[in-house]
N, C-alpha and C. Protein backbone atom coordinates (compact mmCIF):
# COMPACT_ATOMS: atom_id res chain seq x y z
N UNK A 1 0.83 -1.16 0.00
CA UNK A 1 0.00 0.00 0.00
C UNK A 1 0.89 1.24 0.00
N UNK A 2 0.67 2.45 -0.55
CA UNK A 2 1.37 3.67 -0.72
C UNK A 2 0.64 4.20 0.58
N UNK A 3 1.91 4.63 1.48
CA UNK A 3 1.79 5.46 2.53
C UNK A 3 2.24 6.78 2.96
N UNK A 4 2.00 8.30 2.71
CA UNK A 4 2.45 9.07 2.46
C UNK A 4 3.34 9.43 3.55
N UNK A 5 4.43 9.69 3.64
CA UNK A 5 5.32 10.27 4.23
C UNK A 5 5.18 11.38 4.63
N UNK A 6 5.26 12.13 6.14
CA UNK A 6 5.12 13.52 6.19
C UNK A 6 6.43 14.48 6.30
N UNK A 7 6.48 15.38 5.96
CA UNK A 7 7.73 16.55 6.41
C UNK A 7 8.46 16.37 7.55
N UNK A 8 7.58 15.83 8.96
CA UNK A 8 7.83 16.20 9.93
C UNK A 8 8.57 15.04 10.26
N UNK A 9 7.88 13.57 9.56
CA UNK A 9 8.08 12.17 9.87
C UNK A 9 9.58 12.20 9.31
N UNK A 10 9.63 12.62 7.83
CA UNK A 10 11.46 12.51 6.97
C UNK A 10 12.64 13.43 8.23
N UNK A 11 11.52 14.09 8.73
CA UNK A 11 12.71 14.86 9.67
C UNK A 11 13.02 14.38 10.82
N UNK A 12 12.12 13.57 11.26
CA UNK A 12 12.34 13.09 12.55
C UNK A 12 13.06 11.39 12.48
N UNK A 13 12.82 10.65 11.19
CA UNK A 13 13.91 10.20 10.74
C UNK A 13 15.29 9.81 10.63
N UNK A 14 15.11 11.20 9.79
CA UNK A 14 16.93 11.98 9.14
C UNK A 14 17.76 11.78 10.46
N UNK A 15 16.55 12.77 11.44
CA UNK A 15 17.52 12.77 12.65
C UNK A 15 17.95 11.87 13.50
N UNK A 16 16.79 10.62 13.72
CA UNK A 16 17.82 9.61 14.10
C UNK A 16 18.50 8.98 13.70
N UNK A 17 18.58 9.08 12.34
CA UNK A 17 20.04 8.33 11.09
C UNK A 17 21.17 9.44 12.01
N UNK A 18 21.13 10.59 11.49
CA UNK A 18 22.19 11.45 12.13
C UNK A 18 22.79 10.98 13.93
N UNK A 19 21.66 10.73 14.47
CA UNK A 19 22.32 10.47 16.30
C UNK A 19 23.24 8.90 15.95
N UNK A 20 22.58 8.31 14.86
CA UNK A 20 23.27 6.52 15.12
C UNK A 20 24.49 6.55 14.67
N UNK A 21 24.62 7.64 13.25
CA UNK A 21 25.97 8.23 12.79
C UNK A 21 27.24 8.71 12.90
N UNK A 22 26.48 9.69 13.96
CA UNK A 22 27.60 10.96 14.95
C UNK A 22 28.02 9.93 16.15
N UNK A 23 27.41 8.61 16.37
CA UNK A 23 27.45 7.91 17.96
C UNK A 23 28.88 6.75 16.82
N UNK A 24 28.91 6.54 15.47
CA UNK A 24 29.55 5.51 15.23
C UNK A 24 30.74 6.17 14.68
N UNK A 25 30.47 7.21 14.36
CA UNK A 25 31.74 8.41 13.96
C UNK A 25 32.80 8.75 15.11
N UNK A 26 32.27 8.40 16.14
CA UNK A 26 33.05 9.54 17.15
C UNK A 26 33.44 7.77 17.45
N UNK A 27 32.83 6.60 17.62
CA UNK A 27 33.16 5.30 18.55
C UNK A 27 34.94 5.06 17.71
N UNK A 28 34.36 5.06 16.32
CA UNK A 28 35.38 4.25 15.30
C UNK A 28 36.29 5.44 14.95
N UNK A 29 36.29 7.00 15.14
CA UNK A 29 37.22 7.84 14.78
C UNK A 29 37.21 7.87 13.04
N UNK A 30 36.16 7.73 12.66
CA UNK A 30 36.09 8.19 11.10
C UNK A 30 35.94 9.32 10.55
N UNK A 31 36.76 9.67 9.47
CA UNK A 31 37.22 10.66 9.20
C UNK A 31 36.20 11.35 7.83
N UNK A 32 34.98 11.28 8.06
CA UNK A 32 33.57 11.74 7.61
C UNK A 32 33.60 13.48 7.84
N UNK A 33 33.93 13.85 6.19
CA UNK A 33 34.22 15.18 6.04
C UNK A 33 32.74 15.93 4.83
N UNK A 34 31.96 15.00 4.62
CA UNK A 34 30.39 15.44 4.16
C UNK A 34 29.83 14.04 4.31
N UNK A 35 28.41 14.60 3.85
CA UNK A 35 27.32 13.92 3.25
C UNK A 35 27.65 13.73 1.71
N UNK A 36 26.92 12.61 1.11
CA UNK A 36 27.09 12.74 -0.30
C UNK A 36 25.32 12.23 -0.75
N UNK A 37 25.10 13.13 -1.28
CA UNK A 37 23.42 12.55 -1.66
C UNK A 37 23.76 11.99 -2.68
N UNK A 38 22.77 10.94 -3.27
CA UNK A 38 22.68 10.40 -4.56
C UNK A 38 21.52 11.06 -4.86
N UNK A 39 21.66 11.83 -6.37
CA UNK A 39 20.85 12.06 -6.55
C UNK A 39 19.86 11.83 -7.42
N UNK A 40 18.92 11.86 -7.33
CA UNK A 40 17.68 12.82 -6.84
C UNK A 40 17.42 12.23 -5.58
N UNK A 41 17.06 11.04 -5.19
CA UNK A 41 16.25 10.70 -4.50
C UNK A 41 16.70 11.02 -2.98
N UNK A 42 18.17 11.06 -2.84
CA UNK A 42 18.78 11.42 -1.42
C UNK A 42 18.76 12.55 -0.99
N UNK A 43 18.39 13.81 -2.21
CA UNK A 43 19.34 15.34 -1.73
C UNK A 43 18.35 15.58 -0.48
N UNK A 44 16.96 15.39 -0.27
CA UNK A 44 16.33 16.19 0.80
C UNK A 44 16.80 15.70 2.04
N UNK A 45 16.70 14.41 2.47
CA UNK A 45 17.51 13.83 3.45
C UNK A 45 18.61 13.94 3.30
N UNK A 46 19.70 14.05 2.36
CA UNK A 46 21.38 14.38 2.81
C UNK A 46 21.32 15.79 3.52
N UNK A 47 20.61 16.67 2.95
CA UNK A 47 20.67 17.97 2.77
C UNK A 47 19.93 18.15 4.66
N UNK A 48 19.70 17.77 5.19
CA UNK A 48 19.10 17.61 6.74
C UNK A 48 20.07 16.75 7.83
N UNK A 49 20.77 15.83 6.99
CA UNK A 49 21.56 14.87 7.64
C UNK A 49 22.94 15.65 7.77
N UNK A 50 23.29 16.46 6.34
CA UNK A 50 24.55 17.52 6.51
C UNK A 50 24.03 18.42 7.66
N UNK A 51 23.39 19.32 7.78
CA UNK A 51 22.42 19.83 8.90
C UNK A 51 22.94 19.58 9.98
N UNK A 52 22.25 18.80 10.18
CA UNK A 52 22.22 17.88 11.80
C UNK A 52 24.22 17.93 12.10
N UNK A 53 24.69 17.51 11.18
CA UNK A 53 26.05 16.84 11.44
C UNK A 53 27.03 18.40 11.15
N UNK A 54 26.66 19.32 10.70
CA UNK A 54 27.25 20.50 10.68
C UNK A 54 28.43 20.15 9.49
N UNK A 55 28.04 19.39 8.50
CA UNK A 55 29.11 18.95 7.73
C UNK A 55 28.49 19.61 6.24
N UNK A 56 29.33 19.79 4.97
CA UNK A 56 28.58 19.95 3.44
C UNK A 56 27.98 18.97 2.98
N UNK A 57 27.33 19.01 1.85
CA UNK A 57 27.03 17.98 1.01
C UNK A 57 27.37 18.34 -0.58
N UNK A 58 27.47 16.96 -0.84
CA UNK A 58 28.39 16.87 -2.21
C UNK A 58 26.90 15.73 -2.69
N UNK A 59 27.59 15.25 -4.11
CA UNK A 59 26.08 14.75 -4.76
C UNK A 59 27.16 13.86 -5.43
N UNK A 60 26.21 12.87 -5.77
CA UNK A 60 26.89 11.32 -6.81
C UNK A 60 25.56 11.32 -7.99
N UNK A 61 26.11 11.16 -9.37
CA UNK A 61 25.01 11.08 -9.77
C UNK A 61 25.62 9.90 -10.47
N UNK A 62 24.57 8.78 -10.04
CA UNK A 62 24.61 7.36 -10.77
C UNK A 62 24.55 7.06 -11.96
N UNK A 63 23.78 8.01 -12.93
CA UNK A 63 23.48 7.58 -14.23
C UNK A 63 24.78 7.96 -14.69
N UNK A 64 25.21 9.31 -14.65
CA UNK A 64 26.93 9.37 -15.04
C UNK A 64 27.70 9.12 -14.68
N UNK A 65 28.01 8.40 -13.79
CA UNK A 65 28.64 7.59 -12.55
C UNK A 65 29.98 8.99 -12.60
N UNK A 66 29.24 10.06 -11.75
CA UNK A 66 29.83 11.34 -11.39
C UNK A 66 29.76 11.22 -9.75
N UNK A 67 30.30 11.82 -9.29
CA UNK A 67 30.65 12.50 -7.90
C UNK A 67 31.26 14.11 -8.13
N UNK A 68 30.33 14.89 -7.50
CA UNK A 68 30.92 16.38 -7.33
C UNK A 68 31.84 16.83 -6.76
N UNK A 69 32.75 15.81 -6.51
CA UNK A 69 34.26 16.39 -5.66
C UNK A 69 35.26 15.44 -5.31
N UNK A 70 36.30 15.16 -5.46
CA UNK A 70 37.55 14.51 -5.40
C UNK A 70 37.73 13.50 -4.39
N UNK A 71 37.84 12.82 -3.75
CA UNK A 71 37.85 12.35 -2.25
C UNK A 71 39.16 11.81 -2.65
N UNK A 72 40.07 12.68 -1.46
CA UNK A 72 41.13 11.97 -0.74
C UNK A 72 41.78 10.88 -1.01
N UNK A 73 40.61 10.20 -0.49
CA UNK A 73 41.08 8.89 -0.41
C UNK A 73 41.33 8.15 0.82
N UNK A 74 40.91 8.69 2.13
CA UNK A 74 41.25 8.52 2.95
C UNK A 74 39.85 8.55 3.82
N UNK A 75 39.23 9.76 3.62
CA UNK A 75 37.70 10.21 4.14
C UNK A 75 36.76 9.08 4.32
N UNK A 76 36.08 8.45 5.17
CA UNK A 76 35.08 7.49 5.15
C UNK A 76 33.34 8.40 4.17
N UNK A 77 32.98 7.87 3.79
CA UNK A 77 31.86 8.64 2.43
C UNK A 77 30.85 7.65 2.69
N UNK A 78 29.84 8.70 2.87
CA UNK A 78 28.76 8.20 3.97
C UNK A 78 27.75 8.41 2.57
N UNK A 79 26.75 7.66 1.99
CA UNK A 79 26.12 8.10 0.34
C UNK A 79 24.30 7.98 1.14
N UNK A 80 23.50 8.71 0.41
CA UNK A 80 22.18 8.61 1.45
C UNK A 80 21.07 8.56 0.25
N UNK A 81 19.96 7.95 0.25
CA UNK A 81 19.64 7.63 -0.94
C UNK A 81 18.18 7.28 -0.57
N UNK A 82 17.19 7.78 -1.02
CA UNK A 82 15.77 7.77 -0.23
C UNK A 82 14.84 5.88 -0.22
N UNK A 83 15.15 5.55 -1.32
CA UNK A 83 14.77 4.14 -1.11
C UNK A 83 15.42 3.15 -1.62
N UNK A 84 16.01 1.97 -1.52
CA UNK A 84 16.54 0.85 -1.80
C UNK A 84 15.13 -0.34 -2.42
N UNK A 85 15.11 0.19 -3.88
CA UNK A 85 13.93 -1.13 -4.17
C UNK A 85 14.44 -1.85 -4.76
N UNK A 86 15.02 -1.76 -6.08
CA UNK A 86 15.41 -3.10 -6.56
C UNK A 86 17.43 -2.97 -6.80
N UNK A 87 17.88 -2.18 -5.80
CA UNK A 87 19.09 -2.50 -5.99
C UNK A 87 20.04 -1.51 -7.33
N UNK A 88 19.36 -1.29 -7.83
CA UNK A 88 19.87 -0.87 -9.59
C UNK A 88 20.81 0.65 -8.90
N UNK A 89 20.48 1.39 -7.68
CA UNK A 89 21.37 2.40 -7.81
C UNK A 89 22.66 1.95 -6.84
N UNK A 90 21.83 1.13 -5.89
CA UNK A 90 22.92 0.82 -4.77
C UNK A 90 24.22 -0.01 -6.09
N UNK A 91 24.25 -0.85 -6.52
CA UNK A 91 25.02 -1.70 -7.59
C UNK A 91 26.04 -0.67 -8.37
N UNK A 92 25.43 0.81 -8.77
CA UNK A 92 26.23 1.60 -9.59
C UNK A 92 26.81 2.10 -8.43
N UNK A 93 26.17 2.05 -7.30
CA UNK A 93 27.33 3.23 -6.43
C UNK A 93 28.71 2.18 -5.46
N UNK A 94 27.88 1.02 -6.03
CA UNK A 94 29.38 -0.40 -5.48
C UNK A 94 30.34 0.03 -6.56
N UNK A 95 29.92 -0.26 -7.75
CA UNK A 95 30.64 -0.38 -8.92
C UNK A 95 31.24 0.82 -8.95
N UNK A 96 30.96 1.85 -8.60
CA UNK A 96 31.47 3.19 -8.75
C UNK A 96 33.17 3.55 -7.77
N UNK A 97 32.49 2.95 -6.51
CA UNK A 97 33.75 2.90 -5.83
C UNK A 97 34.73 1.91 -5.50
N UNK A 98 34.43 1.09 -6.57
CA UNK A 98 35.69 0.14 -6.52
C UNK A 98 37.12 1.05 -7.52
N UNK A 99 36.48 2.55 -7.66
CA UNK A 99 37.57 2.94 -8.28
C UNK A 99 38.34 4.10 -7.14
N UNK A 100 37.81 4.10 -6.14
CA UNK A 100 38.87 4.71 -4.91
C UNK A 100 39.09 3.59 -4.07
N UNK A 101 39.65 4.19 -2.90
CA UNK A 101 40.21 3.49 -1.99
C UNK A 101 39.88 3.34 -0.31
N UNK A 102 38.46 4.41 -0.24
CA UNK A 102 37.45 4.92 0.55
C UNK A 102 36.92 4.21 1.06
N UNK A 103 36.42 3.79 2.36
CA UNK A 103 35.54 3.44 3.05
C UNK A 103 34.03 3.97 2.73
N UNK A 104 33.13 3.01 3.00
CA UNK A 104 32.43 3.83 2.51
C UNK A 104 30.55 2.95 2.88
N UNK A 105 29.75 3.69 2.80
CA UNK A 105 28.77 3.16 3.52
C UNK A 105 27.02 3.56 2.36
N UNK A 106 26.27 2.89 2.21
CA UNK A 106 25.07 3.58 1.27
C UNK A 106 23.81 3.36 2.34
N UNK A 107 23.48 4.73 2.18
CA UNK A 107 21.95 4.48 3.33
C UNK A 107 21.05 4.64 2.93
N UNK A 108 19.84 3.81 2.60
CA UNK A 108 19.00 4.14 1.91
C UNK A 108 17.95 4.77 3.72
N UNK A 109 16.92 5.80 3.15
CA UNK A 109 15.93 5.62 4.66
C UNK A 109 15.31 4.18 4.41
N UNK A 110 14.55 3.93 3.44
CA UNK A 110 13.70 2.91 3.31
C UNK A 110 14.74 1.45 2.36
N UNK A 111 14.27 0.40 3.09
CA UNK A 111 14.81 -0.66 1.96
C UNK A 111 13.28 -1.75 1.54
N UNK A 112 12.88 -1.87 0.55
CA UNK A 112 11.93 -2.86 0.18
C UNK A 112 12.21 -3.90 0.95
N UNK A 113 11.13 -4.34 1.75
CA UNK A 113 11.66 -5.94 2.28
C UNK A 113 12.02 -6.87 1.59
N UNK A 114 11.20 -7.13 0.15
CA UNK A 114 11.66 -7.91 -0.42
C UNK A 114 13.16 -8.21 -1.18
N UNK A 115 13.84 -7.24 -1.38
CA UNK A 115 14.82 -6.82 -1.74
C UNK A 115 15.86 -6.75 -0.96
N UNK A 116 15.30 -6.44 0.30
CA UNK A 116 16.45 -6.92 1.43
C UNK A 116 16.15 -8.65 1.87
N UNK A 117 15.12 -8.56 2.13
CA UNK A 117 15.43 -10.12 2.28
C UNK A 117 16.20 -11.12 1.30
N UNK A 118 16.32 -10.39 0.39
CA UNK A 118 17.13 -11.31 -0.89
C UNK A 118 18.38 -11.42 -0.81
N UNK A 119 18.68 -9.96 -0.62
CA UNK A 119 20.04 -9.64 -0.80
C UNK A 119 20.73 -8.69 0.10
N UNK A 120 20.00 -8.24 1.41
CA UNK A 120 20.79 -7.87 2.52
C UNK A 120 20.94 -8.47 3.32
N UNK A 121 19.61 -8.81 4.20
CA UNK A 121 19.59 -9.57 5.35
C UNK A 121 20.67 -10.87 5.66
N UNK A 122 21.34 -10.67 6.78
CA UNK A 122 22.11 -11.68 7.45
C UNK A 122 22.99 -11.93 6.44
N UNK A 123 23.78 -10.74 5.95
CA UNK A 123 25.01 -10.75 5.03
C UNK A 123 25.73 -9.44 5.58
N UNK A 124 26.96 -9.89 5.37
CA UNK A 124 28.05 -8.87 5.77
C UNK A 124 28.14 -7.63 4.67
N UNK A 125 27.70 -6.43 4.74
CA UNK A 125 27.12 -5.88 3.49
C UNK A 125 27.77 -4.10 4.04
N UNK A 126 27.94 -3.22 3.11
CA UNK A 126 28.07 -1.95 3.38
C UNK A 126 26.85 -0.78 3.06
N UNK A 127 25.50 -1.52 3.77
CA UNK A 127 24.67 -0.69 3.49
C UNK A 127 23.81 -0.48 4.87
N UNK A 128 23.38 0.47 5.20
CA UNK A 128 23.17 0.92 6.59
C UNK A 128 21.13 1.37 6.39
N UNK A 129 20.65 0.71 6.93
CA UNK A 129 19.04 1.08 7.06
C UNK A 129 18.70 1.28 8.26
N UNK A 130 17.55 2.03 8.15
CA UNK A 130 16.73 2.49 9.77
C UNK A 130 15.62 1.91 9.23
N UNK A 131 14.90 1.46 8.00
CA UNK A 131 13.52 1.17 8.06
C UNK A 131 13.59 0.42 6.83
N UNK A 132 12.58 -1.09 6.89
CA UNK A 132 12.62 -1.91 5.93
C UNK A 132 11.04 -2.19 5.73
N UNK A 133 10.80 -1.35 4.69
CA UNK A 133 9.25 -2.03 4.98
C UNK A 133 8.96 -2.58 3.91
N UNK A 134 7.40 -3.26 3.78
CA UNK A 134 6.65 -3.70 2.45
C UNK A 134 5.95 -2.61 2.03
N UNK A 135 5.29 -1.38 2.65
CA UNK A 135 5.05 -0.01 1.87
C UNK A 135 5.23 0.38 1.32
N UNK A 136 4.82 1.15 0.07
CA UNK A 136 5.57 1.75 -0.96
C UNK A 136 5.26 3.38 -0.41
N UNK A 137 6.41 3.78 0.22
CA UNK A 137 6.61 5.15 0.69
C UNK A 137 6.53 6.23 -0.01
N UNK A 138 5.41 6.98 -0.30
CA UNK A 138 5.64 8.49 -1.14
C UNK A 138 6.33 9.55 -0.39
N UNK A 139 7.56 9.76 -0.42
CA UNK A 139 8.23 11.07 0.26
C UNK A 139 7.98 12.02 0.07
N UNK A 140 7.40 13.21 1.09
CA UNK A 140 6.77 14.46 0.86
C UNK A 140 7.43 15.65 -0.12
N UNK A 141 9.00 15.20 -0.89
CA UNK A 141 9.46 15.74 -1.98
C UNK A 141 8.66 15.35 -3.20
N UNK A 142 7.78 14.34 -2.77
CA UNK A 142 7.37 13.92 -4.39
C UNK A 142 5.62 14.06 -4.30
N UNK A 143 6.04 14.57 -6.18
CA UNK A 143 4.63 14.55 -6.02
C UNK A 143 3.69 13.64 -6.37
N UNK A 144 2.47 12.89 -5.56
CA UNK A 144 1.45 11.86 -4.96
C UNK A 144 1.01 11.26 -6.77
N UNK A 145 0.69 12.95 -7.07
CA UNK A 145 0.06 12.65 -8.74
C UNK A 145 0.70 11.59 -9.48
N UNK A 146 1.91 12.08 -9.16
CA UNK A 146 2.91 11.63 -10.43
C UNK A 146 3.90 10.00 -10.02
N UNK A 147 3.64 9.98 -8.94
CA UNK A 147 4.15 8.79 -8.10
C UNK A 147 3.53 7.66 -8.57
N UNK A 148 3.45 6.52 -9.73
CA UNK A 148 2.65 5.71 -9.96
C UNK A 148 3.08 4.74 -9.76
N UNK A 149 2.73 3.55 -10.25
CA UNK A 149 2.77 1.99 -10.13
C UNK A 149 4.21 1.60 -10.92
N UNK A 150 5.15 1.24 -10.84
CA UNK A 150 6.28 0.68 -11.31
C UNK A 150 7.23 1.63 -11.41
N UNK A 151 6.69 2.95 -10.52
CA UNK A 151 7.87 3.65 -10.71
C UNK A 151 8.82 3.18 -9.66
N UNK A 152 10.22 3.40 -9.46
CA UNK A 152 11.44 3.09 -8.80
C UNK A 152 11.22 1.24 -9.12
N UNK A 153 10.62 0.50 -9.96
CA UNK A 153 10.83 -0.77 -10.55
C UNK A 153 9.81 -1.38 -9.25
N UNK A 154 8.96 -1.05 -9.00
CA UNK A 154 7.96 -1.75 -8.05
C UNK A 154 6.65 -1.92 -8.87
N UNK A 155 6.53 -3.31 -8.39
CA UNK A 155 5.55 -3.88 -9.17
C UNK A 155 5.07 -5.14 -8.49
N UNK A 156 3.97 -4.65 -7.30
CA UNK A 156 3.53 -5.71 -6.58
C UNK A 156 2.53 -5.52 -5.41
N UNK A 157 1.44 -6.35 -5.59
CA UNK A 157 -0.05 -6.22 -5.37
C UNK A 157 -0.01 -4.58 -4.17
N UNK A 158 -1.06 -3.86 -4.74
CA UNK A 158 -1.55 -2.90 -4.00
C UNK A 158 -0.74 -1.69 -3.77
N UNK A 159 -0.01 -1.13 -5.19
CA UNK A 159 0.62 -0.06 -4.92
C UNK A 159 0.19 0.57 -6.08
N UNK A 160 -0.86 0.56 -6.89
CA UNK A 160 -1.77 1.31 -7.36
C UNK A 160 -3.32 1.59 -6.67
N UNK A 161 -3.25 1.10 -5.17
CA UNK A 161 -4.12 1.67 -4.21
C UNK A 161 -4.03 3.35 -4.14
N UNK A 162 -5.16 4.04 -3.67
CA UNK A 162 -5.20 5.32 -3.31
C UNK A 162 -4.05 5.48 -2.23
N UNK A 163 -3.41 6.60 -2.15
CA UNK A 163 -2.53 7.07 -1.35
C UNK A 163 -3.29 6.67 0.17
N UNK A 164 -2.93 6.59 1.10
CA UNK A 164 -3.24 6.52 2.12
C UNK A 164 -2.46 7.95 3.37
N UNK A 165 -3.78 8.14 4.23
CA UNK A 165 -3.01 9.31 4.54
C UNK A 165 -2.39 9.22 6.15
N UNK A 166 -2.24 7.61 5.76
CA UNK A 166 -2.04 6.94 7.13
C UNK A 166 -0.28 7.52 7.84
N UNK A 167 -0.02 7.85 9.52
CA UNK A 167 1.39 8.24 9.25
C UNK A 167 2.25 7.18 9.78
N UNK A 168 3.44 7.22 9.36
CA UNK A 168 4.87 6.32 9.59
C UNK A 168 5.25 6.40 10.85
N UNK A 169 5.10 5.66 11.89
CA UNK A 169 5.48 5.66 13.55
C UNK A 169 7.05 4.77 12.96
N UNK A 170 7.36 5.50 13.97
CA UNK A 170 9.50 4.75 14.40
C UNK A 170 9.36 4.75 15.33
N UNK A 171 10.35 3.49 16.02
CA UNK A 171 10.63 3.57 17.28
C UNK A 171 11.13 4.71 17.99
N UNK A 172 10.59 5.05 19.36
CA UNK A 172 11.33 5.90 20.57
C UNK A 172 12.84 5.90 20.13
N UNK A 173 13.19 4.90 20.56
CA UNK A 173 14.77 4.76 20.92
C UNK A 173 15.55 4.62 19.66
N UNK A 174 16.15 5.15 19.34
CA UNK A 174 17.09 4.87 18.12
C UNK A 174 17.73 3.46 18.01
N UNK A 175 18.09 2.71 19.28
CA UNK A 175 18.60 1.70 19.41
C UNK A 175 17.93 0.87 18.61
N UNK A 176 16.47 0.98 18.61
CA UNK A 176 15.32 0.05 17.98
C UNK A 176 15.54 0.02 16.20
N UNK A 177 16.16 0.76 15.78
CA UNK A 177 16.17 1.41 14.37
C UNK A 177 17.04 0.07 13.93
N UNK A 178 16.69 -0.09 12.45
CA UNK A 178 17.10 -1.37 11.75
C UNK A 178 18.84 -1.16 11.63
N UNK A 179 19.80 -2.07 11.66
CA UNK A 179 20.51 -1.42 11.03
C UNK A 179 21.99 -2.39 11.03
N UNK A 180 22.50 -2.73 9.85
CA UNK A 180 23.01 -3.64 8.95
C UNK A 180 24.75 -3.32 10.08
N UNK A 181 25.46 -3.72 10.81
CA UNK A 181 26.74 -3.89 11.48
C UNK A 181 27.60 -4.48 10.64
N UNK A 182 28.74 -4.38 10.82
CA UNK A 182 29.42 -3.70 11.15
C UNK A 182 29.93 -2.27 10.41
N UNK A 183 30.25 -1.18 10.24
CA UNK A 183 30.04 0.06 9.32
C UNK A 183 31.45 -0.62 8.85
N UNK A 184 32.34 -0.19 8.02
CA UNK A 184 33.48 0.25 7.33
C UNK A 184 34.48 0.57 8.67
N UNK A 185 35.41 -0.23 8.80
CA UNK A 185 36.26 0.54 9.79
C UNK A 185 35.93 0.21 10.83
N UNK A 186 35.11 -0.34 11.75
CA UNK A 186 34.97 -0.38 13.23
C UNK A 186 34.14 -1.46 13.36
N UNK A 187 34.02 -1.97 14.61
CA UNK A 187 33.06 -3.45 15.11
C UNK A 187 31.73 -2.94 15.08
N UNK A 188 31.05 -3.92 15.43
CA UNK A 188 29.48 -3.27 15.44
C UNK A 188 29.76 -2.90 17.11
């Protein structure tokens, strides 16, 4: 079912991606000098997550397998990316950095369950989630109209249902938040 996402919900979110971040940044001493949105789908959440973390943001764009700025080579590169459905961007942004030497981590907010159950779950993996659902999430950047049935490659019973104006509860505690161990660089 399509469940609309609110402003307040992506923000309250963002921000506990940011507390689980700043808590694994400071544990492991990583040397996380921006955000990098992928874009489109990441810039509103990178762009809140730089925020929160008092850091810039830089952008990756997958189809040209571009990045807006040089990295080191040394910097851990944190990539943020609004949903994980069938894999197709997370894959260009693997493939992308097998050409540095970077640590490096992809967060989608949302991962399709089905899609993680395939190919994340209970695998040693460099991709970091707070929320895995079977919903098909409309993010309040997008617009409801134009949001249809197979867009982001989803195609499966009840996501050409009416929007629902039902809202997204997260756990209290951040601890509760989904989330794939060990990061790049440090133990879980």
């Amino acid at each position: 079912m399509k469940i609309k996402l609110t402003y307040d919900e992506l923000v309250a979110h963002v921000d506990r991606v940011s507390e689980m971040l700043i808590a694994h940044v400071n544990d492991v001493n990583l040397d996380l000098r921006c955000i990098i949105a992928i874009s489109r789908g990441g810039l509103t959440a990178a762009h809140r997550l730089a925020y929160k973390m008092k850091l810039p943001v830089e952008c990756f764009f997958p189809k040209r397998m571009q990045l807006s700025y040089i990295p080191s080579g040394k910097e851990f590169m944190f990539f943020v990316e609004d949903v994980l459905a069938t894999g197709r961007t997370y894959e260009l942004t693997k493939s992308f950095m097998t050409h540095f030497p970077n640590s490096w981590m992809f967060c989608p907010l949302v991962a399709d369950k089905k899609y993680y159950d395939a190919n994340i779950a209970d695998k040693s993996t460099n991709v970091f989630f707070c929320k895995v659902s079977e919903d098909w999430i409309v993010f309040p950047h997008e617009d409801t109209d134009v949001v249809i049935e197979g867009d982001r490659g989803l195609f499966r019973d009840g996501t050409a249902q009416s929007l629902q104006p039902a809202a997204w509860t997260f756990p209290e505690e951040p601890g509760k938040l989904r989330s794939v161990w060990p990061f790049p660089g440090g133990a879980a």
